[in-house]
C-alpha atoms as a PDB file:
ATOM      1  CA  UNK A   1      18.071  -7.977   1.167  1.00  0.00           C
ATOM      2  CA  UNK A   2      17.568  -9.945   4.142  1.00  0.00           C
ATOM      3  CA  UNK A   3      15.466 -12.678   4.665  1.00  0.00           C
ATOM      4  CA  UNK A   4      13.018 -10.588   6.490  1.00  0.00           C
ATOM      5  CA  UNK A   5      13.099  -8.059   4.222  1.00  0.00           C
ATOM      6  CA  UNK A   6      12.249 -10.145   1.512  1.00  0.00           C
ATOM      7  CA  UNK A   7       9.241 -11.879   3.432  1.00  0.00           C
ATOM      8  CA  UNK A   8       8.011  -8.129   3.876  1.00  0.00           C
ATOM      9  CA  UNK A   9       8.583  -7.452   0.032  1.00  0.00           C
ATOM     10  CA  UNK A  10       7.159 -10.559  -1.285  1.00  0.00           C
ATOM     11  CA  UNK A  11       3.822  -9.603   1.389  1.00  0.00           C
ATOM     12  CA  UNK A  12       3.288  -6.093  -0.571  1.00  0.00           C
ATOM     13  CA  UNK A  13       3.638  -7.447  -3.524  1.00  0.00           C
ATOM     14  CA  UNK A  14       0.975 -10.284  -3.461  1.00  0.00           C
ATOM     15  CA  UNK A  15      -1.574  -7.606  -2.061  1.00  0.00           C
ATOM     16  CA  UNK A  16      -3.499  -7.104  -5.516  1.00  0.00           C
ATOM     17  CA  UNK A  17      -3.573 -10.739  -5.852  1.00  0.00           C
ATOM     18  CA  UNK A  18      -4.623 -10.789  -2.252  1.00  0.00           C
ATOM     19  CA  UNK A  19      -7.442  -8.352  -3.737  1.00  0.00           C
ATOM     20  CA  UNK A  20      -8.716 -10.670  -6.073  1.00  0.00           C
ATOM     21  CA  UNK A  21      -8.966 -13.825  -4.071  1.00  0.00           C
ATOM     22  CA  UNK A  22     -11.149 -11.888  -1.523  1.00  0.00           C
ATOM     23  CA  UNK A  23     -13.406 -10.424  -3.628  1.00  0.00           C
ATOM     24  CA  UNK A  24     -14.117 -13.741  -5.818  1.00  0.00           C
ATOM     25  CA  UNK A  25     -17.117 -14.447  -4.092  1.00  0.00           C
ATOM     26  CA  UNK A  26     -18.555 -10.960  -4.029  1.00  0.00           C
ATOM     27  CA  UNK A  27     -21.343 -11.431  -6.390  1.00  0.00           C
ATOM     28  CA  UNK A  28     -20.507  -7.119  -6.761  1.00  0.00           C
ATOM     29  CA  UNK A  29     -18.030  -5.747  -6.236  1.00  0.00           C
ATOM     30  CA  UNK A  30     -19.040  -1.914  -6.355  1.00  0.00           C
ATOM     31  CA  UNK A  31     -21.560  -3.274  -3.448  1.00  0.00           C
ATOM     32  CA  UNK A  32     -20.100  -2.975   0.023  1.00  0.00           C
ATOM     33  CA  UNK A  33     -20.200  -6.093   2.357  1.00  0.00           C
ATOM     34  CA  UNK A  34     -21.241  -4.197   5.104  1.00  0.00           C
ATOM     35  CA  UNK A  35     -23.608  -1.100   4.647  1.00  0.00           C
ATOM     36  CA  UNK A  36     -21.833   1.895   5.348  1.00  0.00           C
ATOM     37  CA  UNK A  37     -18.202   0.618   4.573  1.00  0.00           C
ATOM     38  CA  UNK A  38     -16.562   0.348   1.388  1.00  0.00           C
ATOM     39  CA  UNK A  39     -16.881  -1.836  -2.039  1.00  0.00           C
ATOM     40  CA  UNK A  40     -13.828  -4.037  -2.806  1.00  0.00           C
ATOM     41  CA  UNK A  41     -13.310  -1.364  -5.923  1.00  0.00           C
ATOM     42  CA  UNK A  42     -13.467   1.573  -3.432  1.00  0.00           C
ATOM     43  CA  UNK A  43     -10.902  -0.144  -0.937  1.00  0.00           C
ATOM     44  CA  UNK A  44      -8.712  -0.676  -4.119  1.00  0.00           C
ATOM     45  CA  UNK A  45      -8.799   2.640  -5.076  1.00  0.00           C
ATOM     46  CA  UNK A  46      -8.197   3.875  -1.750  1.00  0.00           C
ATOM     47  CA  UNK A  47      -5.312   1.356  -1.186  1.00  0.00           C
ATOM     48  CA  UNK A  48      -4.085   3.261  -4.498  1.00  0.00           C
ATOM     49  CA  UNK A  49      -4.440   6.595  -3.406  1.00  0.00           C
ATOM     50  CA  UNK A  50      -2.408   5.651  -0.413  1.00  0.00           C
ATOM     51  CA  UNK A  51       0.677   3.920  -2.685  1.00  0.00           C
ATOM     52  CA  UNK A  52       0.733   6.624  -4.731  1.00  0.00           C
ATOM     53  CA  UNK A  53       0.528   9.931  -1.954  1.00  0.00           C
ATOM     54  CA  UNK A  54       1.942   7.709   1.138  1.00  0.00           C
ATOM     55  CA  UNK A  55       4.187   5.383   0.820  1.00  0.00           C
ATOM     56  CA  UNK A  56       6.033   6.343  -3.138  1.00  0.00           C
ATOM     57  CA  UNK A  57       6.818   9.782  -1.289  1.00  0.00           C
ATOM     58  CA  UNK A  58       7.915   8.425   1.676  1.00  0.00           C
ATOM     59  CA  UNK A  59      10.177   5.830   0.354  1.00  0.00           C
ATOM     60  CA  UNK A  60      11.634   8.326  -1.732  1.00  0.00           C
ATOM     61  CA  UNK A  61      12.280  11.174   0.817  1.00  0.00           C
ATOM     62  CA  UNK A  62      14.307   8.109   2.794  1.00  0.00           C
ATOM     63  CA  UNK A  63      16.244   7.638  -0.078  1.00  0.00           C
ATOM     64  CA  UNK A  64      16.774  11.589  -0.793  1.00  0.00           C
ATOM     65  CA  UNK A  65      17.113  13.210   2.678  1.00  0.00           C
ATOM     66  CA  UNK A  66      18.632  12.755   5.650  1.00  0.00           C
ATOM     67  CA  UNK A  67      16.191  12.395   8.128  1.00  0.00           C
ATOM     68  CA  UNK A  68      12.696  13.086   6.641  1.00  0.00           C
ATOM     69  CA  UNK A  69       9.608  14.255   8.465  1.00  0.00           C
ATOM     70  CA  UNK A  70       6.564  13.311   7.978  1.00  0.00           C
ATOM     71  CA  UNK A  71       2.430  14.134   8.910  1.00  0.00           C
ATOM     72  CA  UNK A  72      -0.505  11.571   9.689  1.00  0.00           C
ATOM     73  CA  UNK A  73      -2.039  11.650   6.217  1.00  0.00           C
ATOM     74  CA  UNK A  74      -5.074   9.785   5.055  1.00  0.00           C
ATOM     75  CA  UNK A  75      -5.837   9.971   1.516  1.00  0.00           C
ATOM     76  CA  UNK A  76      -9.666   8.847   0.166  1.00  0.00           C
ATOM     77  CA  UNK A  77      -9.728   6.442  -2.969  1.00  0.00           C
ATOM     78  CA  UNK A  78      -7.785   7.057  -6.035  1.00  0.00           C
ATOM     79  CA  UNK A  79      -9.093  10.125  -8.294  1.00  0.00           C
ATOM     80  CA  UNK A  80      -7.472   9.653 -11.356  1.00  0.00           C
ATOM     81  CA  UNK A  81      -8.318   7.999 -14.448  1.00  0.00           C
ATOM     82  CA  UNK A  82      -9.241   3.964 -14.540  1.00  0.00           C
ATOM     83  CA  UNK A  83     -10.657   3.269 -11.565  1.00  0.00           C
ATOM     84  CA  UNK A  84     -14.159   3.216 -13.084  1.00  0.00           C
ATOM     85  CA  UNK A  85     -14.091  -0.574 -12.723  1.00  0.00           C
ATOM     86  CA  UNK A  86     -13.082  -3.496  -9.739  1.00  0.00           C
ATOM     87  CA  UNK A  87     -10.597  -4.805 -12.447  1.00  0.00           C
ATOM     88  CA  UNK A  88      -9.694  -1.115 -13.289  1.00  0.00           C
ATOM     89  CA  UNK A  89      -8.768  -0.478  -9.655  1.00  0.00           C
ATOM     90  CA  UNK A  90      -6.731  -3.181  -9.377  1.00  0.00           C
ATOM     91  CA  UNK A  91      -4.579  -2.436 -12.638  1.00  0.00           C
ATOM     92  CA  UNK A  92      -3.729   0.297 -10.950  1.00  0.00           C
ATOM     93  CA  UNK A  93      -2.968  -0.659  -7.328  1.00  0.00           C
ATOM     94  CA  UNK A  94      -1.139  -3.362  -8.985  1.00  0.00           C
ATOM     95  CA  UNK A  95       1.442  -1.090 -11.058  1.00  0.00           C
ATOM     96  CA  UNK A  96       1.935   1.578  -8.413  1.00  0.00           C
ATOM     97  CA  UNK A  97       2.885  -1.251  -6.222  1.00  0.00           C
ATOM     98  CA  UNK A  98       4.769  -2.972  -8.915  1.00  0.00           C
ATOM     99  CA  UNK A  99       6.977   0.302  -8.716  1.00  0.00           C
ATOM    100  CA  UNK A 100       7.059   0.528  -4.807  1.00  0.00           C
ATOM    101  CA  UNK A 101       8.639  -3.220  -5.177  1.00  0.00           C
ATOM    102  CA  UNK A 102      11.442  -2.054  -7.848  1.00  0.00           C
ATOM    103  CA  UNK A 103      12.454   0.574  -5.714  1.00  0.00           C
ATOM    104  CA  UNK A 104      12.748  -1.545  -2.930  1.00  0.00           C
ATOM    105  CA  UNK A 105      14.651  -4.383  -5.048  1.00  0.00           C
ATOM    106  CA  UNK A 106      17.235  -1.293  -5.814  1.00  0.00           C
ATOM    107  CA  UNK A 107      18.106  -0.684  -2.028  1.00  0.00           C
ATOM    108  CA  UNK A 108      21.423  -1.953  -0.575  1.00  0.00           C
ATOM    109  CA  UNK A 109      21.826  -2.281   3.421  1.00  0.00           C
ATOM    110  CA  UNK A 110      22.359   1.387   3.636  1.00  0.00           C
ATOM    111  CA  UNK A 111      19.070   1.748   1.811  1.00  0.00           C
ATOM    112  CA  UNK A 112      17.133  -0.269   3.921  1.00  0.00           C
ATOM    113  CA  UNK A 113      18.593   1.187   6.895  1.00  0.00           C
ATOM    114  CA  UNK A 114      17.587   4.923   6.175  1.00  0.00           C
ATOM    115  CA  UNK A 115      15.386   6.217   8.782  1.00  0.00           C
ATOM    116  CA  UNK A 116      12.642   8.748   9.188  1.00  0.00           C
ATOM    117  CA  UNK A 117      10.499   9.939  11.631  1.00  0.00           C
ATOM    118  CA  UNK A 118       6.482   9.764  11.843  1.00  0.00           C
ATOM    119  CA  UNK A 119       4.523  12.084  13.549  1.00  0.00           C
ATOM    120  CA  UNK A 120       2.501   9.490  14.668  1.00  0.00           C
ATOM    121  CA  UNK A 121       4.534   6.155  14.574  1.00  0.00           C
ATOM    122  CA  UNK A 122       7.737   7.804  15.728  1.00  0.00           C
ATOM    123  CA  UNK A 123      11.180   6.660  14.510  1.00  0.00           C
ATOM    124  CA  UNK A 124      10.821   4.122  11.473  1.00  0.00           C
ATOM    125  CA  UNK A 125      13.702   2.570   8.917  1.00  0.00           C
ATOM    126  CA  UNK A 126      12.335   1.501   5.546  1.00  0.00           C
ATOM    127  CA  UNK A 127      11.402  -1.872   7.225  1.00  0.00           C
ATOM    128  CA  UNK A 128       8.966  -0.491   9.571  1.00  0.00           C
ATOM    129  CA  UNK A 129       7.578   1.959   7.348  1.00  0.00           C
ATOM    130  CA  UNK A 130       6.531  -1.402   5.070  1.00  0.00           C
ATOM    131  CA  UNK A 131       5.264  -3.320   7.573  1.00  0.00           C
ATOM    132  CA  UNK A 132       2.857   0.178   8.639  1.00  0.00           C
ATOM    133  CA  UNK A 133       1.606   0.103   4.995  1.00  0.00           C
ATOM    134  CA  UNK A 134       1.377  -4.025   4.863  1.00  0.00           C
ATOM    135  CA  UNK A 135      -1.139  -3.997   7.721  1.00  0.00           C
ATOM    136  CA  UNK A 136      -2.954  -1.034   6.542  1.00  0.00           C
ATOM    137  CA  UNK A 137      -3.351  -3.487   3.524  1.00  0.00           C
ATOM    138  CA  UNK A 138      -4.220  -6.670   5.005  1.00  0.00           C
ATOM    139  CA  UNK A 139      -7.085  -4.513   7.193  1.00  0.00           C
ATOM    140  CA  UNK A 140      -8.181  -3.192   4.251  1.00  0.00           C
ATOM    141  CA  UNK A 141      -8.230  -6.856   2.575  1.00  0.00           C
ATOM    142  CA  UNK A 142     -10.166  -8.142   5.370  1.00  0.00           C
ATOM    143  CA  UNK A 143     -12.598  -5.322   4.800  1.00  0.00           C
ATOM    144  CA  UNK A 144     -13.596  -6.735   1.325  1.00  0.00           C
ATOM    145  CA  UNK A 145     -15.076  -9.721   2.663  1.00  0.00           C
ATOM    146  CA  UNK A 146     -17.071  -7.939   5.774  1.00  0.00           C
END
């Protein structure tokens, strides 16, 4: 893993920690900042929804087929069980994206060089397909706080 690689690793992984720290001062957190827009739970679970029907699938068609194809797809918040709570929500943000980090600790150069395209994006290797789901985080982060 290159150094750059590792910066971009290390920056998905600290997102549910990110979570937290934004969302200290939220005396509620099912209570959006700004009418209209989410609560920090609801971003969470969204954030979740998108690990888990986005990015998981993605980095594994890199991995499985030659040249995978892939839709503009925007999931809502996560539906499944746990979620009914902030600290709920980010349980499980945290150990979908504790997976999407193993996987990406398993990839050699080859791995990392894999390459799909996006219907929207256009050409991406694993790389730029991160950094597409680390800003989608961090404007989701800033979202918490209004």
């Amino acid at each position: 893993m290159t150094p750059a690689q590792r910066a971009l690793r290390d920056a998905l992984a600290a997102i549910p920690a990110r979570i937290r720290a934004a969302s200290s001062g939220l005396v509620d957190r099912d209570v959006p900042p700004v009418p209209g827009e989410w609560s920090a739970r609801e971003v969470t679970l969204h954030l979740a929804a998108v690990e888990a029907e986005v990015w998981q699938p993605r980095l594994a068609a890199l991995q499985a087929e030659a040249f995978p194809h892939w839709a503009w797809v925007e999931p809502s918040t996560w539906i499944g069980p746990g979620g009914e709570t902030f600290e709920g929500a980010v349980a499980i943000l945290a150990g979908l994206r504790a997976a999407t980090v193993g996987s990406l600790d398993a990839l050699d150069d080859v791995g990392w060089a894999r390459r799909g395209h996006h219907a929207t994006f256009g050409e991406l290797d694993v790389a730029a397909l991160l950094q597409i789901a680390l800003n989608h985080d961090e404007e989701h982060v800033a979202q918490i706080t209004g």
